[in-house]
C-alpha atoms as a PDB file:
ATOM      1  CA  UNK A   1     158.311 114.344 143.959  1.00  0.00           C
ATOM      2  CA  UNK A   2     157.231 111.920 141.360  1.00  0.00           C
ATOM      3  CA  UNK A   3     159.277 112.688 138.328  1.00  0.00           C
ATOM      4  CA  UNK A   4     158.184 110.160 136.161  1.00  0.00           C
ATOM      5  CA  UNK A   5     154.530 111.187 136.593  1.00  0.00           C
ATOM      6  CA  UNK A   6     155.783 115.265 136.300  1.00  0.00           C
ATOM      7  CA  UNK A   7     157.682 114.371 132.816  1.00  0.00           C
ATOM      8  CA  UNK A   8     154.709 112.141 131.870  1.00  0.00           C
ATOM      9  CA  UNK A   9     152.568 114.884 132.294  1.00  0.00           C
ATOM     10  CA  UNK A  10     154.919 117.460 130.396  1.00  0.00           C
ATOM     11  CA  UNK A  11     154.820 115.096 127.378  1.00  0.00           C
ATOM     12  CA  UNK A  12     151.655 115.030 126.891  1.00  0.00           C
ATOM     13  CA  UNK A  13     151.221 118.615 127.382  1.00  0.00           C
ATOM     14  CA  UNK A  14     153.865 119.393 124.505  1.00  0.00           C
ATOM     15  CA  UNK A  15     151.776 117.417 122.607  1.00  0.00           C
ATOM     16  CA  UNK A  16     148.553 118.816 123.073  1.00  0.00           C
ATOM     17  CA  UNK A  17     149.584 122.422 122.832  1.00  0.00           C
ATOM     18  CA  UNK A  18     152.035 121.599 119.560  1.00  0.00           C
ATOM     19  CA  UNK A  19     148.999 121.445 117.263  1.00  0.00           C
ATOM     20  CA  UNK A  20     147.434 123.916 118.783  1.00  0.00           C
ATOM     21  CA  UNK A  21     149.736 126.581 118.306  1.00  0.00           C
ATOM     22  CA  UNK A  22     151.102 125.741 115.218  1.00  0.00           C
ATOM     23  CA  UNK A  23     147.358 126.182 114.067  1.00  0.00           C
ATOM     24  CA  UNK A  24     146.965 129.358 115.482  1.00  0.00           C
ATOM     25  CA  UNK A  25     150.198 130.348 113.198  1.00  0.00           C
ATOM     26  CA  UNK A  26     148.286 129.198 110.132  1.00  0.00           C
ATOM     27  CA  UNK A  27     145.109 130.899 110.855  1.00  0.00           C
ATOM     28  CA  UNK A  28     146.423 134.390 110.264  1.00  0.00           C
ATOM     29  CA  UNK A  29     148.277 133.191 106.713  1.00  0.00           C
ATOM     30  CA  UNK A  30     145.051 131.600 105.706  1.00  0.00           C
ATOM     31  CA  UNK A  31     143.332 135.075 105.967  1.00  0.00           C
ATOM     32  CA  UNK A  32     146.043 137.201 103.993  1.00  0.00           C
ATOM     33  CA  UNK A  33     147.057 134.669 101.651  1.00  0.00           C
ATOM     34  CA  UNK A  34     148.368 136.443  98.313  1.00  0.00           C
ATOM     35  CA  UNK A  35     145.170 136.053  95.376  1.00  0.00           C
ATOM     36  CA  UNK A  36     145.136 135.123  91.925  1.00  0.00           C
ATOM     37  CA  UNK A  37     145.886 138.296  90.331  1.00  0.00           C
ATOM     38  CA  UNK A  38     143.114 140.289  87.814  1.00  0.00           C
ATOM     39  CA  UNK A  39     145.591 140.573  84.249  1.00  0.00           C
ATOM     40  CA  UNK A  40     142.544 141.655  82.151  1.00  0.00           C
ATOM     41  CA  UNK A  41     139.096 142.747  82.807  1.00  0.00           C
ATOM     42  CA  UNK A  42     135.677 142.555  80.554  1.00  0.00           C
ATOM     43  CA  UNK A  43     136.672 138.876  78.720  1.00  0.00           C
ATOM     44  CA  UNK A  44     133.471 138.998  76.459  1.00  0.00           C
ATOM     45  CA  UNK A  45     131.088 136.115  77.223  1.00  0.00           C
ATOM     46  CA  UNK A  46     129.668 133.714  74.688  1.00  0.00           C
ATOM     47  CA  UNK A  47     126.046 134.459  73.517  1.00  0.00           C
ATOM     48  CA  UNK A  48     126.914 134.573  70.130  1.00  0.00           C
ATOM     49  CA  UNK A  49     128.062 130.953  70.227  1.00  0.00           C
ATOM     50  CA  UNK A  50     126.393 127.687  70.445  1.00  0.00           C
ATOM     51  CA  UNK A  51     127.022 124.544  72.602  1.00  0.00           C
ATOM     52  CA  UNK A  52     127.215 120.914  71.952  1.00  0.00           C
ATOM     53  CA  UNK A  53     125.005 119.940  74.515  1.00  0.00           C
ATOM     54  CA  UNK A  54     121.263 121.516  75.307  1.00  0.00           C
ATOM     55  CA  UNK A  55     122.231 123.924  77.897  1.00  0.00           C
ATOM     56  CA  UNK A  56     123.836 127.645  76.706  1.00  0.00           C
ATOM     57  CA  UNK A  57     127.346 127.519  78.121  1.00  0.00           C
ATOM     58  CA  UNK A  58     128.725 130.998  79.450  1.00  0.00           C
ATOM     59  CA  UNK A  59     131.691 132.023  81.242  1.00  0.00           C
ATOM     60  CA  UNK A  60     129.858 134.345  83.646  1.00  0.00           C
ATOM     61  CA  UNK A  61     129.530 132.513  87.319  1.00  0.00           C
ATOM     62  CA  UNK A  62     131.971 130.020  86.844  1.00  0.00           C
ATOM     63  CA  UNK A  63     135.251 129.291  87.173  1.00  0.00           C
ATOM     64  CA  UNK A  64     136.383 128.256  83.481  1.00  0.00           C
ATOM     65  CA  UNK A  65     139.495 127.139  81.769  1.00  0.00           C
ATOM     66  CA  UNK A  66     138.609 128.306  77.974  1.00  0.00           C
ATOM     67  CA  UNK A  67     140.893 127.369  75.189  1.00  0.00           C
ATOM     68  CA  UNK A  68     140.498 127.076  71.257  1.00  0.00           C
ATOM     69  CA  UNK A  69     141.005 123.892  69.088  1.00  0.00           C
ATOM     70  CA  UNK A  70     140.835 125.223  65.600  1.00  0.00           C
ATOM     71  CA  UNK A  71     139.469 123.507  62.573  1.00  0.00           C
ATOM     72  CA  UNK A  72     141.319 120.421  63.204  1.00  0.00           C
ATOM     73  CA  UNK A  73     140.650 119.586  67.152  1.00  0.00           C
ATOM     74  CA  UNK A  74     142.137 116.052  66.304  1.00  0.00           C
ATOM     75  CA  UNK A  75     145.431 117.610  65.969  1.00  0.00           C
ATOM     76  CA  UNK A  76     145.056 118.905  69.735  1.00  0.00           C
ATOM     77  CA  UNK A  77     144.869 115.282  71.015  1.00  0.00           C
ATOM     78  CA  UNK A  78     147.929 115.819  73.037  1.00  0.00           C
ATOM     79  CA  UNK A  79     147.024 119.430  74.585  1.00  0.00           C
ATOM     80  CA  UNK A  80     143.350 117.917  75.219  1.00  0.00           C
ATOM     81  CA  UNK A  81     144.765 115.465  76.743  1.00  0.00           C
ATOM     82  CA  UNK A  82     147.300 117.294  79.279  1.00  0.00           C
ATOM     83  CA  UNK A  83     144.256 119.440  79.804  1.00  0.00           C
ATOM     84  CA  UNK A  84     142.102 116.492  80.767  1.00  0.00           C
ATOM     85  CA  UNK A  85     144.424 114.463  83.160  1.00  0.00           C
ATOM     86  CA  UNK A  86     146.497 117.435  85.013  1.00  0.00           C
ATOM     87  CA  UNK A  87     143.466 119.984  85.238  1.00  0.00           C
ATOM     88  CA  UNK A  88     139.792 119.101  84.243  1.00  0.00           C
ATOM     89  CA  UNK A  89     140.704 115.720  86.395  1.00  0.00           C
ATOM     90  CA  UNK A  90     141.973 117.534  89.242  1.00  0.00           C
ATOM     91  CA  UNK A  91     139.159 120.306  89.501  1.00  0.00           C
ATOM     92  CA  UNK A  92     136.161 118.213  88.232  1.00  0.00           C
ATOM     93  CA  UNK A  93     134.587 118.437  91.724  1.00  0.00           C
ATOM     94  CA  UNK A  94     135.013 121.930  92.387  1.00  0.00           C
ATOM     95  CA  UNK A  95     131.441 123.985  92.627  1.00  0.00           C
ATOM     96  CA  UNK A  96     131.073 126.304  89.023  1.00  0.00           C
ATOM     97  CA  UNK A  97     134.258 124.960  87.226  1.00  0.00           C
ATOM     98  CA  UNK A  98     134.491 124.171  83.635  1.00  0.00           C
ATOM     99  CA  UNK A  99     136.825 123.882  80.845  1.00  0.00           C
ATOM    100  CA  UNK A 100     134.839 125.509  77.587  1.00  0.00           C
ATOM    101  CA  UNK A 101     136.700 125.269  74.025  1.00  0.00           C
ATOM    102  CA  UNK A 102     136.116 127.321  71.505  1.00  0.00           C
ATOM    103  CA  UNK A 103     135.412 125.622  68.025  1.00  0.00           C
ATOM    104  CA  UNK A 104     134.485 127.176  64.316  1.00  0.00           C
ATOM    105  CA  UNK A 105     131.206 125.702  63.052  1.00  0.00           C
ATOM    106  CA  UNK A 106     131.598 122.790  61.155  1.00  0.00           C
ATOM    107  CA  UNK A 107     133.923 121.168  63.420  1.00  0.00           C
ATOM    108  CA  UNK A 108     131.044 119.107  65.335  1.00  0.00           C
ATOM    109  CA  UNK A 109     131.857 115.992  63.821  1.00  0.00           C
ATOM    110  CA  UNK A 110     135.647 116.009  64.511  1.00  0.00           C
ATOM    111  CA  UNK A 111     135.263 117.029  68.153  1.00  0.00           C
ATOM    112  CA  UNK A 112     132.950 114.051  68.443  1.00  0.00           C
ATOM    113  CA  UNK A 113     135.798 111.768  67.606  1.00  0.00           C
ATOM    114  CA  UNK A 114     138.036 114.047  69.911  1.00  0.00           C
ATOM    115  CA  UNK A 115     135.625 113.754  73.158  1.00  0.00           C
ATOM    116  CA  UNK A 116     136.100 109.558  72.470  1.00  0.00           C
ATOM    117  CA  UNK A 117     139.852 110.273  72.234  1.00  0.00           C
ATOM    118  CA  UNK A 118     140.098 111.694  75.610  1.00  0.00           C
ATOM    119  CA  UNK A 119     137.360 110.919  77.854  1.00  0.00           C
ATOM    120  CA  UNK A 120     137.956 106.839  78.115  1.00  0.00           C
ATOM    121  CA  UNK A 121     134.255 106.480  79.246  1.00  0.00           C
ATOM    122  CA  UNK A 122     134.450 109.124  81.895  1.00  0.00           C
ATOM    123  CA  UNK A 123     132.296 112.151  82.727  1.00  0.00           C
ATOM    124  CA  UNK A 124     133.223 115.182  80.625  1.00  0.00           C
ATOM    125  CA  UNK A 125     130.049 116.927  81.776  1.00  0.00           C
ATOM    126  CA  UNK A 126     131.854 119.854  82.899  1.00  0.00           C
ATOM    127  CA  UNK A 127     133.920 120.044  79.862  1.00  0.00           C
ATOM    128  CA  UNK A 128     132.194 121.670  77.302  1.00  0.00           C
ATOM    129  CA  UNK A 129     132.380 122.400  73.007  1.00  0.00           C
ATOM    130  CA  UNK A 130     131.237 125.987  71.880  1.00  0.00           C
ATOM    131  CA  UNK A 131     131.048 126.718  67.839  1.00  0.00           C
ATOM    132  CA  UNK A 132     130.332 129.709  66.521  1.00  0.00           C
ATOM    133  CA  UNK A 133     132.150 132.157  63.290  1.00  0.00           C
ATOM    134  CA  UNK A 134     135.428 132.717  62.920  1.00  0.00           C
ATOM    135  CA  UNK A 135     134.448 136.561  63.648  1.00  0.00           C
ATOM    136  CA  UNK A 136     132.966 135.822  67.059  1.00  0.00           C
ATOM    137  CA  UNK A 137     136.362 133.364  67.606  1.00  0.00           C
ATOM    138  CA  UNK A 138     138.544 136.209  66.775  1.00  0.00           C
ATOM    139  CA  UNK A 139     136.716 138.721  68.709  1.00  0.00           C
ATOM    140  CA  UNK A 140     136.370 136.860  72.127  1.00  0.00           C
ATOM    141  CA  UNK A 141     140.183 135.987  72.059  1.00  0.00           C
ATOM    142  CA  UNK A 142     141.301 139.406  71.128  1.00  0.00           C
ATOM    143  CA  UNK A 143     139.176 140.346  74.364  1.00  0.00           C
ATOM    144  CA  UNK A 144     141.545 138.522  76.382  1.00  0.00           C
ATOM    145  CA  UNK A 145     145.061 139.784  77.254  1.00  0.00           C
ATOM    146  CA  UNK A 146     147.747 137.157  75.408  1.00  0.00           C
ATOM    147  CA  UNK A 147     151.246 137.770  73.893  1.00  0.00           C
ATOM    148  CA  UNK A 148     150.616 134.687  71.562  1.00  0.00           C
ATOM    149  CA  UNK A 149     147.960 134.626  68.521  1.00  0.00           C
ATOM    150  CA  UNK A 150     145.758 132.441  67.102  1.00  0.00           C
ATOM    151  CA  UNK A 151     147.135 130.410  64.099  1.00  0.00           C
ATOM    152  CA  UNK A 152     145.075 130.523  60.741  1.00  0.00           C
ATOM    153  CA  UNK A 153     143.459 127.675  61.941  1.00  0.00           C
ATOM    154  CA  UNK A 154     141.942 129.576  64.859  1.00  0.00           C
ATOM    155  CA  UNK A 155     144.051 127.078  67.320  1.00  0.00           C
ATOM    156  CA  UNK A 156     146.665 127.487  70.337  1.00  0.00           C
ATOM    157  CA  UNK A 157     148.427 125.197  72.778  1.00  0.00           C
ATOM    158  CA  UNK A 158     147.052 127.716  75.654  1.00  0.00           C
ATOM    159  CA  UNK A 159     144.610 128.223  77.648  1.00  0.00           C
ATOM    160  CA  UNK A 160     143.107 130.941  79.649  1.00  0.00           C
ATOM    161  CA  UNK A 161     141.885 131.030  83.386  1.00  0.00           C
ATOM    162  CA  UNK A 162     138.534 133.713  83.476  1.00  0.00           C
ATOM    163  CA  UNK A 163     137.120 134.052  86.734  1.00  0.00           C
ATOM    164  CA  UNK A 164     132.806 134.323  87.459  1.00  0.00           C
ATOM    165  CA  UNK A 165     132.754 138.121  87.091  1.00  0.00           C
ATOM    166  CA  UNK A 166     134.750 137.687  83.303  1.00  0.00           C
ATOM    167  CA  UNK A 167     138.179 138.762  84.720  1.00  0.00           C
ATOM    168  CA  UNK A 168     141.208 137.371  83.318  1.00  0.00           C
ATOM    169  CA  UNK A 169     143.312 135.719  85.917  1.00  0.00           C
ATOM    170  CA  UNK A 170     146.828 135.318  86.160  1.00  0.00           C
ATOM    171  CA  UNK A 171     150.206 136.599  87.170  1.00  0.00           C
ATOM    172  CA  UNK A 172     151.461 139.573  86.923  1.00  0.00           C
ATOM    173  CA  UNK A 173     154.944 138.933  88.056  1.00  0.00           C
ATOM    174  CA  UNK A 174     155.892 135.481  87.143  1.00  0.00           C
ATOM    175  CA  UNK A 175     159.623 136.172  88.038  1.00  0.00           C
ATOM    176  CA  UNK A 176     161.577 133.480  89.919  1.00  0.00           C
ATOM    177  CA  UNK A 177     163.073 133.701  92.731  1.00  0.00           C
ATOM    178  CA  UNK A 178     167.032 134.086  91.015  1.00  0.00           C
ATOM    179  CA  UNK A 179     165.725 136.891  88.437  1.00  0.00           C
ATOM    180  CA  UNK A 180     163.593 138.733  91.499  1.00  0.00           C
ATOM    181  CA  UNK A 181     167.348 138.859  93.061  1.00  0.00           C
ATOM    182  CA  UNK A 182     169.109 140.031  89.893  1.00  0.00           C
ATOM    183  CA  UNK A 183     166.048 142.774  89.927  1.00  0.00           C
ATOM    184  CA  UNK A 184     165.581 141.329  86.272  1.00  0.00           C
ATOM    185  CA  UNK A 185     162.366 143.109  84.352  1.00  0.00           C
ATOM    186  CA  UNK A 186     158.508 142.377  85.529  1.00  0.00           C
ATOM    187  CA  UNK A 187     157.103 140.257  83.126  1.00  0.00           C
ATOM    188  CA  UNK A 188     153.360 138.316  83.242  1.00  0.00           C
ATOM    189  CA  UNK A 189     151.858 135.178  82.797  1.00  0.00           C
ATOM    190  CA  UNK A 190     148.430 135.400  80.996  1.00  0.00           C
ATOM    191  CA  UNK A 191     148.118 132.120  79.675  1.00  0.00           C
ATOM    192  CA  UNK A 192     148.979 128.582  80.055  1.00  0.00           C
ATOM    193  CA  UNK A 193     150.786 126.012  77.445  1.00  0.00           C
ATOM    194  CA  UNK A 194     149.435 122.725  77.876  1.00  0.00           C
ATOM    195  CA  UNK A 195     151.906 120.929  75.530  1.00  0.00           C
ATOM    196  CA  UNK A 196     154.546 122.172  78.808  1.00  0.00           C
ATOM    197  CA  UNK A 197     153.474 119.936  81.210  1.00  0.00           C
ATOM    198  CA  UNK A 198     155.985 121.114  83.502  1.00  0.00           C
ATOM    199  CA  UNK A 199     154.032 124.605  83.720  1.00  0.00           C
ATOM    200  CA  UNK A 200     150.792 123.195  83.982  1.00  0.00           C
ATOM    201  CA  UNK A 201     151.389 121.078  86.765  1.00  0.00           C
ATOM    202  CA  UNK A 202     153.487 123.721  89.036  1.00  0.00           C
ATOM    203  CA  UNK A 203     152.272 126.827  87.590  1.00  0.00           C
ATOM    204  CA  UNK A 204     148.419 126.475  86.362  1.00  0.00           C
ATOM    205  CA  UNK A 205     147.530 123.973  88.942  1.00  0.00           C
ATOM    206  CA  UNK A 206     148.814 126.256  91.751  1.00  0.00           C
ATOM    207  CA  UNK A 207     146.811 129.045  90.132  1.00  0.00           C
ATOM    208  CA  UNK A 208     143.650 127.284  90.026  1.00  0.00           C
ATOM    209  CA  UNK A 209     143.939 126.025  93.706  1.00  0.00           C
ATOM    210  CA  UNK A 210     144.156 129.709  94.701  1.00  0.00           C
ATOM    211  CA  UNK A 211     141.247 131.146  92.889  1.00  0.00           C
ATOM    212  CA  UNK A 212     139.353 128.165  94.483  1.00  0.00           C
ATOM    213  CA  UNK A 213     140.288 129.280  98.121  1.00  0.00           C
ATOM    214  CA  UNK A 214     139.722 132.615  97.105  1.00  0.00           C
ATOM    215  CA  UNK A 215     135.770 132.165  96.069  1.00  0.00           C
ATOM    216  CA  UNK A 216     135.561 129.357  99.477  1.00  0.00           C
ATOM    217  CA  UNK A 217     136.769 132.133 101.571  1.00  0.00           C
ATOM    218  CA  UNK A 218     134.641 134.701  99.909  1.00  0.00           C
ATOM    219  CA  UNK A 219     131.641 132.360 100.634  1.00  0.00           C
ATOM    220  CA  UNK A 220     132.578 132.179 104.162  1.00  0.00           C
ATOM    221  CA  UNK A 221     132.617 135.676 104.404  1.00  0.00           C
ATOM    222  CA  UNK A 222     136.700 135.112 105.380  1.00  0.00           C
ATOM    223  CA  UNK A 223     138.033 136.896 102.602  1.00  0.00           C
ATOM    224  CA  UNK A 224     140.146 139.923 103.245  1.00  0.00           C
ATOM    225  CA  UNK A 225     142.378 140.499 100.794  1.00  0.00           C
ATOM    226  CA  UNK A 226     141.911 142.890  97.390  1.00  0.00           C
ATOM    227  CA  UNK A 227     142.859 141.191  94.402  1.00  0.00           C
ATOM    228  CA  UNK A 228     146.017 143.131  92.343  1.00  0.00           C
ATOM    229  CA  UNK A 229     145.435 144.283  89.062  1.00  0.00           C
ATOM    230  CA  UNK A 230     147.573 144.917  86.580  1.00  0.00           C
ATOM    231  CA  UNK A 231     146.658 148.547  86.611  1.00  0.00           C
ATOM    232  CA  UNK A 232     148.051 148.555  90.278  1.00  0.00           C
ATOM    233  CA  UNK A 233     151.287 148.069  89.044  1.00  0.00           C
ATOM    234  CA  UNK A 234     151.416 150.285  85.940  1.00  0.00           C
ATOM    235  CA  UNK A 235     150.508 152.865  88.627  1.00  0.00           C
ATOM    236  CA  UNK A 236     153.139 151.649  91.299  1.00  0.00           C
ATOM    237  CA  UNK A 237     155.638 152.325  88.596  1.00  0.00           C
ATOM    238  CA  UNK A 238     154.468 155.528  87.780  1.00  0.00           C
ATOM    239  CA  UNK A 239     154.428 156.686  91.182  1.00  0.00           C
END
């Protein structure tokens, strides 16, 4: 017997059959992966606001990072910013995103000076100024589910993830690993700080990437999995 040729032939079966299988151990995880979690249904949509480009901008059928900038957007240069380079860069190319911020009338000028700020020549096309009253401001954030407010200046440092159908994402247990062990309370995270760059790049960016996979499976007719609510778990803990 040839061993030389028999342990040749070995080798390269290992390595044929390697790949193989360790695919076939992905497939199932890529079907029952864990979704983006629903924290807040019927986010209103923005009719009652106008855009700054010819197009009306709404939230339903896209994917859309929405955050407000206040009466002084120039003094959001840094959270526009963070925004720009660790998310709208990232997710420019993905089918129905946008980032939309929400502005009071009368602001058009300053946001001007803001887009030159932060876009350095590039495309911003799917980053897009609303204006509108400070009624309709107040109303569409207090349709979203937040623990923080809105200063006077109808501004915050965070930003919301809404998906096409006008739910809310998020997480309803954002526990770590150390406080799941020491069976510390639930708490949620609804919103995103941009000024923590820290949580936007491990938390938000993570968060987006599954809500992407989530609508590419859907479209593939691959998606399996029912997204939690936060209703599932107020009844869990009930039960």
């Amino acid at each position: 017997m040839d061993y030389k040729k028999v342990s040749r032939y070995v080798v390269l079966g290992v390595l044929f059959f390697l790949p193989v299988t360790f695919l076939l151990f992905l497939y199932p995880a890529t079907h029952n992966y864990t979704p983006l979690d629903i924290v807040n249904e019927s986010v209103l949509d923005l009719q009652q606001f106008s855009s700054d480009s010819e197009e009306q901008i709404l939230l339903k059928d896209h994917i859309t990072v929405l955050g407000f900038f206040g009466n002084t957007p120039l003094n959001k240069a840094t959270t526009a910013s963070n925004l720009k380079e660790l998310v709208y860069d990232k997710f420019k190319g993905f089918k129905r995103f946008q980032i939309v911020i929400v502005m009071p009338e009368g602001t058009e000028a300053a946001v001007q000076k803001l887009k030159a700020e932060i876009s350095g020549y590039e495309d911003l096309r799917f980053w897009h100024f609303i204006f509108g009253e400070s009624s309709n401001i107040q109303k569409l954030f207090f349709s979203l589910k937040s623990k923080i407010e809105l200063s006077e200046s109808l501004d915050t440092d965070h930003v919301f993830i809404v998906d096409k159908d006008l739910n809310q994402r998020g997480r309803i247990d954002d526990r770590t690993d150390n406080e799941l062990e020491k069976k510390r309370s639930v708490y949620g995270l609804n919103s995103y700080d941009c000024i923590e760059v820290a949580e936007i790049k491990n938390k938000m960016s993570e968060d987006m990437r599954i809500l992407f996979t989530e609508y590419r499976q859907k479209r593939k007719g691959e998606f399996n999995s029912d997204t939690r609510r936060a209703s599932d778990l107020k009844e869990t803990a009930t039960n």
